[in-house]
PDB file of N, CA and C in Angstrom:
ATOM      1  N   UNK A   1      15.461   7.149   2.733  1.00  0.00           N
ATOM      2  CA  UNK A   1      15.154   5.930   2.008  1.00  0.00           C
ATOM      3  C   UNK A   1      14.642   4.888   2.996  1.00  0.00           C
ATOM      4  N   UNK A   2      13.679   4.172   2.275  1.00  0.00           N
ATOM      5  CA  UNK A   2      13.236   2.913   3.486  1.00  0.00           C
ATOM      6  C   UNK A   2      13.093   1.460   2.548  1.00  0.00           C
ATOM      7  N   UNK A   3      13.374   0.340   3.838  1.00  0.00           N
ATOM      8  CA  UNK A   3      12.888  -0.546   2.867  1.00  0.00           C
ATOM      9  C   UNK A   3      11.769  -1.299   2.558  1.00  0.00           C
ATOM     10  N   UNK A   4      10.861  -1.288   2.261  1.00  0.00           N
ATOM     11  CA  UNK A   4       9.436  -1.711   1.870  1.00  0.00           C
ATOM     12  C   UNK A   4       9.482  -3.609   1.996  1.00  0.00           C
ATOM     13  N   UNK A   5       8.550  -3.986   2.570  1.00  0.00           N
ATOM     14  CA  UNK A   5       8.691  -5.465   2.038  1.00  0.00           C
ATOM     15  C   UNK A   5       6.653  -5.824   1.581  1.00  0.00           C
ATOM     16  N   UNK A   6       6.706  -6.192   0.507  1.00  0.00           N
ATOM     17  CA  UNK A   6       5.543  -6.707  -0.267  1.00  0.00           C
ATOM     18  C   UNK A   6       5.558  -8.082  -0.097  1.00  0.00           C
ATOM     19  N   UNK A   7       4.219  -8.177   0.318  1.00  0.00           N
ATOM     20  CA  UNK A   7       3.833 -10.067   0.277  1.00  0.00           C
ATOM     21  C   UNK A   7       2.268  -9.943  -0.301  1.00  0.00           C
ATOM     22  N   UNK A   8       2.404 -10.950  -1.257  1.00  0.00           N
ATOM     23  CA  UNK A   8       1.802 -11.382  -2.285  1.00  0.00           C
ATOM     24  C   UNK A   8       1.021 -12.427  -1.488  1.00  0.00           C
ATOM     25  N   UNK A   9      -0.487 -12.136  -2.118  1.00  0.00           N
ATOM     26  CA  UNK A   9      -1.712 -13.469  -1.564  1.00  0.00           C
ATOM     27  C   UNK A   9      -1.167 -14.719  -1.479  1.00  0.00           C
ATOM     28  N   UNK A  10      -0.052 -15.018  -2.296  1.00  0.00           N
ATOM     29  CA  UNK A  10       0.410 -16.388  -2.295  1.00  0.00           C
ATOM     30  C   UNK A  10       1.456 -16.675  -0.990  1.00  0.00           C
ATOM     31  N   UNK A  11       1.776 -15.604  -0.288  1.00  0.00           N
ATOM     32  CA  UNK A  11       3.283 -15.642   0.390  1.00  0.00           C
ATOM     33  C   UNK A  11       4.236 -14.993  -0.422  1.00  0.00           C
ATOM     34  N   UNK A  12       4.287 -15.047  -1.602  1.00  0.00           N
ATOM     35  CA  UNK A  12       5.880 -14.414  -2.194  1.00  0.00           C
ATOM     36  C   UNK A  12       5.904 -13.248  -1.628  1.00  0.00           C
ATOM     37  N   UNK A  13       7.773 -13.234  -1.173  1.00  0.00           N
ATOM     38  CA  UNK A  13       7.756 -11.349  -0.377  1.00  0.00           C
ATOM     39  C   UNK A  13       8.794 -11.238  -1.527  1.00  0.00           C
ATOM     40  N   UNK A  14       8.744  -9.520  -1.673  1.00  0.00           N
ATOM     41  CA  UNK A  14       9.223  -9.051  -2.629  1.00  0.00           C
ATOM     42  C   UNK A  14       9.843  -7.660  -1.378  1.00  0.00           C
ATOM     43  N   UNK A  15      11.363  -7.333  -0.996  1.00  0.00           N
ATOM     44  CA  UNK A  15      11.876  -6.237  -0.667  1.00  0.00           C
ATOM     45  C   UNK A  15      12.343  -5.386  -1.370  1.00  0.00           C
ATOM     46  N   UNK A  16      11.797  -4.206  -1.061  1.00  0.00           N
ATOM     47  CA  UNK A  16      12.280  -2.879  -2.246  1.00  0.00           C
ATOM     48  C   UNK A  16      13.377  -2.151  -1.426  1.00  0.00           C
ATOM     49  N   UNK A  17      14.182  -0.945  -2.023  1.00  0.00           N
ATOM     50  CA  UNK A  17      14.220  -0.044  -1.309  1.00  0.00           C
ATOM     51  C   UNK A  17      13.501   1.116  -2.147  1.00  0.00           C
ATOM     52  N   UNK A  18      13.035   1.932  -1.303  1.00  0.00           N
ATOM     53  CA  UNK A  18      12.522   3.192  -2.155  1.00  0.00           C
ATOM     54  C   UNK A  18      12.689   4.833  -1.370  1.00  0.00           C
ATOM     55  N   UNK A  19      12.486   5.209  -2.508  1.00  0.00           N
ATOM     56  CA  UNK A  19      13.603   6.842  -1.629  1.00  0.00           C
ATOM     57  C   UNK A  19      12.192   7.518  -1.036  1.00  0.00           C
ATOM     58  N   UNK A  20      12.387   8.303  -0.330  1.00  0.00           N
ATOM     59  CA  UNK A  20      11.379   9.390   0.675  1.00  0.00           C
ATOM     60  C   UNK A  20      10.824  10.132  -0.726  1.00  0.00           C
ATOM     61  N   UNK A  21       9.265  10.522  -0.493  1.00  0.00           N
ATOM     62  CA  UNK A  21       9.230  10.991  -0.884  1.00  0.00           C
ATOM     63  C   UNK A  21       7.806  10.606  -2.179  1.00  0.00           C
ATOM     64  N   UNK A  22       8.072   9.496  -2.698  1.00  0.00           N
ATOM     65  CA  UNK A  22       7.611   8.432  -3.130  1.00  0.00           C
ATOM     66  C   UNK A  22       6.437   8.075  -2.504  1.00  0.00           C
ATOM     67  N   UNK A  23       4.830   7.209  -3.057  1.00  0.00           N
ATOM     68  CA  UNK A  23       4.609   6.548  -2.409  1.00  0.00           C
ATOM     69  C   UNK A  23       4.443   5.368  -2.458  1.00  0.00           C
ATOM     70  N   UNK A  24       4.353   4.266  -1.702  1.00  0.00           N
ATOM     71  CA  UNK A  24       4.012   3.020  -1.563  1.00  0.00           C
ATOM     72  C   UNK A  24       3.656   2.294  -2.507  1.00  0.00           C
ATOM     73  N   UNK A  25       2.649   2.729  -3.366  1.00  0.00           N
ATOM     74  CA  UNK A  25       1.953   2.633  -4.555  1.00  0.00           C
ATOM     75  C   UNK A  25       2.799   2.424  -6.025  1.00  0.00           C
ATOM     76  N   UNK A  26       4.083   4.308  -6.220  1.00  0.00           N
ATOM     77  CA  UNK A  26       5.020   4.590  -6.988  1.00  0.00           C
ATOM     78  C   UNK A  26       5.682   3.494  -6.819  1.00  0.00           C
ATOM     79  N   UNK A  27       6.170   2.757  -5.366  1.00  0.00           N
ATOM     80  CA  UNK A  27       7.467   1.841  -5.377  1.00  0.00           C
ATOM     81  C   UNK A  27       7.264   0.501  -5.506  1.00  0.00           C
ATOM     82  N   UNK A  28       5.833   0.206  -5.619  1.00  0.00           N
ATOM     83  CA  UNK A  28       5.572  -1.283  -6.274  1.00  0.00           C
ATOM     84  C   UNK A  28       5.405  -0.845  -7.601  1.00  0.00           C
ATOM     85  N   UNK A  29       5.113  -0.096  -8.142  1.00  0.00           N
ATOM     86  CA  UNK A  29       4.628   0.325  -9.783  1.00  0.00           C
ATOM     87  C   UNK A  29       6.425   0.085 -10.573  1.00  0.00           C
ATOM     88  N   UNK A  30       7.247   0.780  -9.814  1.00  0.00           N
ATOM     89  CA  UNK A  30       8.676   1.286 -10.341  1.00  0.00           C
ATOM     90  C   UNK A  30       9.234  -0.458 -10.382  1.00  0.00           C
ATOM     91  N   UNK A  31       8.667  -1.091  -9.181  1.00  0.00           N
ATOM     92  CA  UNK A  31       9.704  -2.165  -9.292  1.00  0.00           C
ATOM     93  C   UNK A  31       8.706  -3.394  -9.260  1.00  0.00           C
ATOM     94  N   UNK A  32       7.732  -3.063 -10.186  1.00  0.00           N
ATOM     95  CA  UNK A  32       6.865  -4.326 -10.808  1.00  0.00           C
ATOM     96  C   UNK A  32       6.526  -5.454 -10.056  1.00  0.00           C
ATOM     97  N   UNK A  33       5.760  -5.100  -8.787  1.00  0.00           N
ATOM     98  CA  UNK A  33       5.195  -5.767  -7.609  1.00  0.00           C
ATOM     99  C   UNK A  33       4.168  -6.323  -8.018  1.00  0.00           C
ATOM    100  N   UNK A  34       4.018  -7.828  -8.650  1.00  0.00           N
ATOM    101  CA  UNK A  34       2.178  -7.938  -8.424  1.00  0.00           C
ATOM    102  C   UNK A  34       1.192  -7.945  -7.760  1.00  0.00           C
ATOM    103  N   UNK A  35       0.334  -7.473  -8.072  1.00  0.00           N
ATOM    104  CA  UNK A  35      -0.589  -7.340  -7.219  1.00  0.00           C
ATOM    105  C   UNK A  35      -1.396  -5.723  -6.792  1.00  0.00           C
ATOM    106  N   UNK A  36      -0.106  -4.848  -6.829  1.00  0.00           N
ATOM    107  CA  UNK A  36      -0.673  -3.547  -7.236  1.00  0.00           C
ATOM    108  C   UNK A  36      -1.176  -2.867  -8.580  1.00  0.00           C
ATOM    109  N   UNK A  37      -2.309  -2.896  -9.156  1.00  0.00           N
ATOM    110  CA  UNK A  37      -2.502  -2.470 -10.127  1.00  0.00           C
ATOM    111  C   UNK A  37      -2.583  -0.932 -10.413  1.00  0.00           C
ATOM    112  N   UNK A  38      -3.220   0.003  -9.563  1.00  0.00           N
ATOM    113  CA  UNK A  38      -3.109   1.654  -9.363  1.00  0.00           C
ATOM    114  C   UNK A  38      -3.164   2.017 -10.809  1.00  0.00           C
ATOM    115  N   UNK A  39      -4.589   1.510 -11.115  1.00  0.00           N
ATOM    116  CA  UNK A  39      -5.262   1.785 -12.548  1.00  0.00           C
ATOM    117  C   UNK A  39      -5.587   3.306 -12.385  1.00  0.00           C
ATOM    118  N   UNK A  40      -6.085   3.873 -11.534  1.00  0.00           N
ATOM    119  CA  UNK A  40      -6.151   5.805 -11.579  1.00  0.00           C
ATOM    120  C   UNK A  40      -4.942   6.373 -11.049  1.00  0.00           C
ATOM    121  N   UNK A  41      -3.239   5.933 -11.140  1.00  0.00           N
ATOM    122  CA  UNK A  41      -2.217   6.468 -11.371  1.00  0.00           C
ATOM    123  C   UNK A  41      -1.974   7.576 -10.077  1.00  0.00           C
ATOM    124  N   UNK A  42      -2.407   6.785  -9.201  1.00  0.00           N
ATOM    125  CA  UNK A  42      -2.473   7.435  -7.719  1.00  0.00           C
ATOM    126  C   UNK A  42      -3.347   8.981  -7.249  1.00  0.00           C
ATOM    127  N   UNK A  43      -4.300   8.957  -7.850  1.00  0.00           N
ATOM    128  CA  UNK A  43      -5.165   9.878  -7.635  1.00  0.00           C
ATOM    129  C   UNK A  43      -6.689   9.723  -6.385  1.00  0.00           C
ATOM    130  N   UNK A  44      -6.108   8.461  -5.570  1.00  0.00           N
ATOM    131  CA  UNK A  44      -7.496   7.875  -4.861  1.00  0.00           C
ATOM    132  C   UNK A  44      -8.979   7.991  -5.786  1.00  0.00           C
ATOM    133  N   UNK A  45      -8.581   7.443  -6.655  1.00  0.00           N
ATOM    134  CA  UNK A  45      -9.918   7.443  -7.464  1.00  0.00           C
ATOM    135  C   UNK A  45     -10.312   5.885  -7.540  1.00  0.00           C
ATOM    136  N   UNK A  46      -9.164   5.184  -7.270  1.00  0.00           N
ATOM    137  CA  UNK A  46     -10.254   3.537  -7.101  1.00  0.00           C
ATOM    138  C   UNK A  46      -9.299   3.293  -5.882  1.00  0.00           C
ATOM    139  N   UNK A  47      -9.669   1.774  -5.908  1.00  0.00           N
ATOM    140  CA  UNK A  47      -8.926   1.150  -4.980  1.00  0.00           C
ATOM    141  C   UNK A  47      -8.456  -0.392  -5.596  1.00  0.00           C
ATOM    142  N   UNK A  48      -7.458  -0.146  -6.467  1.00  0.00           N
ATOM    143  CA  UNK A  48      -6.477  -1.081  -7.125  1.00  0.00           C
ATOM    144  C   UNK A  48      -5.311  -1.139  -6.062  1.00  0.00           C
ATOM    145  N   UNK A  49      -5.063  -0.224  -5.766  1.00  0.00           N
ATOM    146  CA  UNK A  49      -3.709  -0.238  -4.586  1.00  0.00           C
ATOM    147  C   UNK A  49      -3.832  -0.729  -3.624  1.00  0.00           C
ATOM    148  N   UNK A  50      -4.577  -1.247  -3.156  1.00  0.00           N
ATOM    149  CA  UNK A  50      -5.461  -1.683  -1.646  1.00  0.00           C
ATOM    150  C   UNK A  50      -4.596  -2.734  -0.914  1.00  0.00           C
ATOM    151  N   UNK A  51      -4.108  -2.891   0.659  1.00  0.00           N
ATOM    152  CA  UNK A  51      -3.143  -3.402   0.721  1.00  0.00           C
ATOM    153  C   UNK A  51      -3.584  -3.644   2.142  1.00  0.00           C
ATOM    154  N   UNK A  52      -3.238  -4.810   2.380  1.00  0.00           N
ATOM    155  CA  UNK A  52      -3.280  -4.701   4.170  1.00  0.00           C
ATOM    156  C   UNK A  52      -2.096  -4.609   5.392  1.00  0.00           C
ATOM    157  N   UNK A  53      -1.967  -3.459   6.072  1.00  0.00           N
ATOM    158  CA  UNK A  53      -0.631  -3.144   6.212  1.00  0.00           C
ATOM    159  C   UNK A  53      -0.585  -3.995   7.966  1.00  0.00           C
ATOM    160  N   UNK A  54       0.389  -4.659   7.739  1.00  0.00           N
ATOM    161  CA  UNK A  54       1.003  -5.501   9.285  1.00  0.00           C
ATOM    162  C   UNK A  54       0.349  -4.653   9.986  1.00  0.00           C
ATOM    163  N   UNK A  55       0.051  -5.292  10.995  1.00  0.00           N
ATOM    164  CA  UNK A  55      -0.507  -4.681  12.525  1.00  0.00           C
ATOM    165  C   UNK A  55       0.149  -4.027  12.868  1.00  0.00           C
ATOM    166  N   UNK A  56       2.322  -4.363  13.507  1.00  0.00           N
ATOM    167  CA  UNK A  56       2.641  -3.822  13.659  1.00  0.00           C
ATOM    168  C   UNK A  56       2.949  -2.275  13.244  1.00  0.00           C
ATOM    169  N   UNK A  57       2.809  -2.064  11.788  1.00  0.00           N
ATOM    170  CA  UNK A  57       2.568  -0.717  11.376  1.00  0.00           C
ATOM    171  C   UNK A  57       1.642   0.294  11.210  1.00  0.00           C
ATOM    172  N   UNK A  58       0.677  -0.369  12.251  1.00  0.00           N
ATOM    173  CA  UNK A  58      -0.791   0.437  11.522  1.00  0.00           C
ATOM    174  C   UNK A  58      -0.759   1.832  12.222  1.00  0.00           C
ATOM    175  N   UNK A  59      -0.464   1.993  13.855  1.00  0.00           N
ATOM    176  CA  UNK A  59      -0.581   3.080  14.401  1.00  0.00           C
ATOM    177  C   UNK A  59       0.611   4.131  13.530  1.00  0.00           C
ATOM    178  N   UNK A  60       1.579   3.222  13.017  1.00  0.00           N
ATOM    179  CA  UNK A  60       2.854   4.095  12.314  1.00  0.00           C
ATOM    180  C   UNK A  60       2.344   4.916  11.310  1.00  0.00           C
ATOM    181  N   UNK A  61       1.602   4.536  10.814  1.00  0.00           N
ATOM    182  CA  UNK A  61       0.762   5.227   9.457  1.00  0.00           C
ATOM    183  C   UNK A  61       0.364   6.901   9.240  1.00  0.00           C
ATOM    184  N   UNK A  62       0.351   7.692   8.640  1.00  0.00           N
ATOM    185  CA  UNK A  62      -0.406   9.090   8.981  1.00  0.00           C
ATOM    186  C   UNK A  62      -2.230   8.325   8.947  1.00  0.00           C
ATOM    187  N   UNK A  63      -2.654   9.232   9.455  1.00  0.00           N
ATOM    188  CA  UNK A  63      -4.017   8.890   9.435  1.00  0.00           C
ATOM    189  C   UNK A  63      -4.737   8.981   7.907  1.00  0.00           C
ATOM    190  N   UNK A  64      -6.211   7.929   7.667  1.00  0.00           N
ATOM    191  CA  UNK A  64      -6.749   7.959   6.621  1.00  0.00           C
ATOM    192  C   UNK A  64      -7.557   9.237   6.282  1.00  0.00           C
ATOM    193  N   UNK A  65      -7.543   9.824   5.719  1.00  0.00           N
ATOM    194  CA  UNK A  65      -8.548  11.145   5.226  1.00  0.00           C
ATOM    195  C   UNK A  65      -9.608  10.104   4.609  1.00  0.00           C
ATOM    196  N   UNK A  66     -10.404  11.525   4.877  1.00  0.00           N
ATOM    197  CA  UNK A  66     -12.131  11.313   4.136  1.00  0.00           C
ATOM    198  C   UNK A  66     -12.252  10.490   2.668  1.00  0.00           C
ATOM    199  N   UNK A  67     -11.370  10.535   1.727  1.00  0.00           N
ATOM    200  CA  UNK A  67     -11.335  10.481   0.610  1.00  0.00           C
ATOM    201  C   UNK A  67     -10.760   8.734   0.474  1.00  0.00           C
ATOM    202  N   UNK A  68      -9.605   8.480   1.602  1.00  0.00           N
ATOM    203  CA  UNK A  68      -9.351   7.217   1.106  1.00  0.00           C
ATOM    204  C   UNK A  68     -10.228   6.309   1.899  1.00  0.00           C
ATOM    205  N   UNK A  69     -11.134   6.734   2.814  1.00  0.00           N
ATOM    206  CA  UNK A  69     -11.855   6.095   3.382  1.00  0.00           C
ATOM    207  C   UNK A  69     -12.946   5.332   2.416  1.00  0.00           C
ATOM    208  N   UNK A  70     -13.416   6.642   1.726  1.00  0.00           N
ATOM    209  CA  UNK A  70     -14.275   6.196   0.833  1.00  0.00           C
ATOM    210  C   UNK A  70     -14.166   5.488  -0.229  1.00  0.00           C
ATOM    211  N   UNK A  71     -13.546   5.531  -0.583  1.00  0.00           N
ATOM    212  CA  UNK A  71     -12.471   4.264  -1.395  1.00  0.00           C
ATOM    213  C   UNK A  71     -12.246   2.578  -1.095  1.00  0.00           C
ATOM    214  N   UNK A  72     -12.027   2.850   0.078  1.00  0.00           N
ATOM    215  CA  UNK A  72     -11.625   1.823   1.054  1.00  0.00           C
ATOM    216  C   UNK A  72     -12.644   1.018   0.625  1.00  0.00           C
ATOM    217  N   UNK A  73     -14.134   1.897   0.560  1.00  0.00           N
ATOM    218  CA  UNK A  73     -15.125   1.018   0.780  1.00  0.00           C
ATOM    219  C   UNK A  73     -15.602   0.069  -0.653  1.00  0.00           C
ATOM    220  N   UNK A  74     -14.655   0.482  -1.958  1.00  0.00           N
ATOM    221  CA  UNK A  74     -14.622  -0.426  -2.746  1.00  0.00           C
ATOM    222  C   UNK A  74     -14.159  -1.286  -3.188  1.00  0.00           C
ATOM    223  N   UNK A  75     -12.786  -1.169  -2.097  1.00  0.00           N
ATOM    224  CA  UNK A  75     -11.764  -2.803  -2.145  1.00  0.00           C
ATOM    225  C   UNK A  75     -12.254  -3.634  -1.972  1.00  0.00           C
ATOM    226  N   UNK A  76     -11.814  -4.996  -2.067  1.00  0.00           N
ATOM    227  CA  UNK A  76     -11.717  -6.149  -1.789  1.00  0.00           C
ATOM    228  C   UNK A  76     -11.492  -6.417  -0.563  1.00  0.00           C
ATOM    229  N   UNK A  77     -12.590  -6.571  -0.221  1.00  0.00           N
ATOM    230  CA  UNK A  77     -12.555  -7.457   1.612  1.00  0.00           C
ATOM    231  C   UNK A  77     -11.291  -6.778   2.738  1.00  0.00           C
ATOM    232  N   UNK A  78     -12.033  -5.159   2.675  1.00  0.00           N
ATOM    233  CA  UNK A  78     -11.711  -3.983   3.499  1.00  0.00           C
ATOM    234  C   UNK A  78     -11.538  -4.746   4.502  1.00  0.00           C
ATOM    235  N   UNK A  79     -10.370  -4.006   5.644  1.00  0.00           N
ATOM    236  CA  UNK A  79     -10.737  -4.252   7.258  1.00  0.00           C
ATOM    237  C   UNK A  79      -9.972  -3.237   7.359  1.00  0.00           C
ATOM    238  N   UNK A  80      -9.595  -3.096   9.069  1.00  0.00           N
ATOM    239  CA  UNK A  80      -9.400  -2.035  10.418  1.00  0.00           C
ATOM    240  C   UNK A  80      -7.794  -2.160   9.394  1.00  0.00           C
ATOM    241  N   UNK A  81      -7.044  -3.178   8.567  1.00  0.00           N
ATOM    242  CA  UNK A  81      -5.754  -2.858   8.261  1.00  0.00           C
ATOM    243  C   UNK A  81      -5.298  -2.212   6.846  1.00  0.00           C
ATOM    244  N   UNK A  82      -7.016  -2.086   6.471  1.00  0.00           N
ATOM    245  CA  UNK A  82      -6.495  -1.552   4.808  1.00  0.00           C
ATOM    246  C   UNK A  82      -6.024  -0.266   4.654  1.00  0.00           C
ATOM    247  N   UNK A  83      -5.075  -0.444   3.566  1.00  0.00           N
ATOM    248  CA  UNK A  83      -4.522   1.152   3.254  1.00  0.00           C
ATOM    249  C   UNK A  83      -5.277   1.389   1.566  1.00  0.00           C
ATOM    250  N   UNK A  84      -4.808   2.224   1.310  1.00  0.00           N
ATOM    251  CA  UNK A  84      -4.728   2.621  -0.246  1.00  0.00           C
ATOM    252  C   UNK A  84      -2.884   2.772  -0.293  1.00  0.00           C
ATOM    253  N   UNK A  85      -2.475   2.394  -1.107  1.00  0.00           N
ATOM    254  CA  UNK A  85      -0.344   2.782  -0.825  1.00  0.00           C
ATOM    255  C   UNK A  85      -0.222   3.988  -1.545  1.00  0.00           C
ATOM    256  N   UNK A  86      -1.238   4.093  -2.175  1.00  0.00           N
ATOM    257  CA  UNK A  86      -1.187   5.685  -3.335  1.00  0.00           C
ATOM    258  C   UNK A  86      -1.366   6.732  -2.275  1.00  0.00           C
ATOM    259  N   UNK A  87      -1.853   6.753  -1.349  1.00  0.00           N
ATOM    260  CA  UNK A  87      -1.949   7.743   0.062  1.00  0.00           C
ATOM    261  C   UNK A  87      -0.929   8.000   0.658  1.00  0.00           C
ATOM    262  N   UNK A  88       0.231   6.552   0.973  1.00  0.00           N
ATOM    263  CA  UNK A  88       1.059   6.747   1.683  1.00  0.00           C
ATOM    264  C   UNK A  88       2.343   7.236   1.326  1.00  0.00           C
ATOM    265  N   UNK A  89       2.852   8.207   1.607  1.00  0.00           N
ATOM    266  CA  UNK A  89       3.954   8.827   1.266  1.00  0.00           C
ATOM    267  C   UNK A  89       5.736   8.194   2.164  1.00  0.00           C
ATOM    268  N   UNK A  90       6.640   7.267   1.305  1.00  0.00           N
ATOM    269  CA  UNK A  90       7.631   6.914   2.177  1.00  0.00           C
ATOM    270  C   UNK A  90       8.387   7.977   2.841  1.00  0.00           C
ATOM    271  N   UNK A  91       8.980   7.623   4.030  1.00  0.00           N
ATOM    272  CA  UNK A  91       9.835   8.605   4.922  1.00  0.00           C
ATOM    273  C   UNK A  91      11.025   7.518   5.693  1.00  0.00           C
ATOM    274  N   UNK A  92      11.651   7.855   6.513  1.00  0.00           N
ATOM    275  CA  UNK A  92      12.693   7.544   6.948  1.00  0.00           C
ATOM    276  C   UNK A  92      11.757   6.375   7.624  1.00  0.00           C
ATOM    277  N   UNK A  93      10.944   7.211   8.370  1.00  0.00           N
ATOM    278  CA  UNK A  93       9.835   6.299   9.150  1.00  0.00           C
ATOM    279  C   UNK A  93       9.533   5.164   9.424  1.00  0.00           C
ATOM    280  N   UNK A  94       9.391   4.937   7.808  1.00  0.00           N
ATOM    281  CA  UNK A  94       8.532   3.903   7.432  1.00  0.00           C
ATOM    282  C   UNK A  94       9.952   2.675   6.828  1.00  0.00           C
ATOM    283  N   UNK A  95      11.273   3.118   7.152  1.00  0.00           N
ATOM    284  CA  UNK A  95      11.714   1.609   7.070  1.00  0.00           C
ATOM    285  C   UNK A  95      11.429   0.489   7.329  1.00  0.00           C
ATOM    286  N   UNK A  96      10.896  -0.428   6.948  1.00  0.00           N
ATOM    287  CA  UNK A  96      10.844  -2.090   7.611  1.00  0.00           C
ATOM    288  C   UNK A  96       9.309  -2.099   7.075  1.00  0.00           C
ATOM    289  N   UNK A  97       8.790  -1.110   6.332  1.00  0.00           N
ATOM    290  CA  UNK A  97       7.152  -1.405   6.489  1.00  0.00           C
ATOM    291  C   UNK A  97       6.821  -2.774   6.047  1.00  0.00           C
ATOM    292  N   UNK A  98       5.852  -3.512   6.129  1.00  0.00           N
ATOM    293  CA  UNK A  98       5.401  -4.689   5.754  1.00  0.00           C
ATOM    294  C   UNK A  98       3.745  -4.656   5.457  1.00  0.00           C
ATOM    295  N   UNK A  99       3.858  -4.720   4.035  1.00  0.00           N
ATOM    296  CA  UNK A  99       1.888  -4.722   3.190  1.00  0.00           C
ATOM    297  C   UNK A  99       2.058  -5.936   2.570  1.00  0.00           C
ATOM    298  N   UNK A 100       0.865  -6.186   2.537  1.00  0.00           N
ATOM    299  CA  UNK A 100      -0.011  -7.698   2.623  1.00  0.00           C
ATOM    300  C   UNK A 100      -0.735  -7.065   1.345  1.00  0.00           C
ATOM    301  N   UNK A 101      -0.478  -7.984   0.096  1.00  0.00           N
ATOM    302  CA  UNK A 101      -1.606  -7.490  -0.785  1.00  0.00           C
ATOM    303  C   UNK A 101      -3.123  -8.486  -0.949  1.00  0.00           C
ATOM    304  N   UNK A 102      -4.325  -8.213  -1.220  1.00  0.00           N
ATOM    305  CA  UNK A 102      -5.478  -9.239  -0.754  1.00  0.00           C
ATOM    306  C   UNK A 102      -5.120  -9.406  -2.376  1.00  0.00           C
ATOM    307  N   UNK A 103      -6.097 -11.015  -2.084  1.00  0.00           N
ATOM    308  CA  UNK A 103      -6.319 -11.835  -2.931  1.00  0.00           C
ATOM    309  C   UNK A 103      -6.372 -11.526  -4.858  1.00  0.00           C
ATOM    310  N   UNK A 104      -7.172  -9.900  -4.636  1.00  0.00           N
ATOM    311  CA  UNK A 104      -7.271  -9.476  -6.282  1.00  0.00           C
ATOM    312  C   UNK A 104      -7.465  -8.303  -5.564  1.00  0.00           C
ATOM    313  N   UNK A 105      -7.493  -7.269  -6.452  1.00  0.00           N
ATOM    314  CA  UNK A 105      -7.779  -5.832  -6.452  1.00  0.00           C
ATOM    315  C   UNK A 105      -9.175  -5.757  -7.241  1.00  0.00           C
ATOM    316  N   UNK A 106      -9.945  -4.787  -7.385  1.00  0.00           N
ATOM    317  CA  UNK A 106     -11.234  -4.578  -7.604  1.00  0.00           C
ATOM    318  C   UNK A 106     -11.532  -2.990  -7.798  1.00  0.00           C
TER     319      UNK A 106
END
């Protein structure tokens, strides 16, 4: 289990816990995070989930595949920190993670 912390364009942080296994995406959906919308139900088919993950966690990350890359490229004001959270799968790992959601999803 890890604990997730969500911050909202405005500043509001929202801490989850969510079990392994799960991803990023599932544990704002389960516990009604705004800001994640994950209108294609975690299939990397858009980029509603789009999130910018703390610096400190970026090398922590598994790497982006081909698929969410391309994706990437239809978020909202992409950079070197965007994720998709529908990609990321929680692990012990990833306790303390910290995502930044942008302004709107797209």
């Amino acid at each position: 289990m890890a604990k997730i912390t969500f911050i909202e364009h405005n500043g509001t942080q929202h801490d989850v816990e969510v079990s392994n296994g799960l991803t990023v995406m599932e544990a704002a959906r389960d516990n009604n995070i705004p800001g994640i919308e994950a209108d294609c139900g975690g299939a990397c088919a858009c980029s509603t989930c789009h999130v910018y993950v703390d610096m400190a966690w970026l090398d922590k990350l598994p790497v982006k595949d081909a698929m969410e890359e391309d994706m990437l490229d239809f978020a909202y004001e992409p950079s070197e920190l965007s994720r998709l959270t529908c990609q990321v799968k929680v692990t012990d790992e990833l306790d303390g993670l910290v995502v930044k959601m942008p302004e709107k999803q797209i």
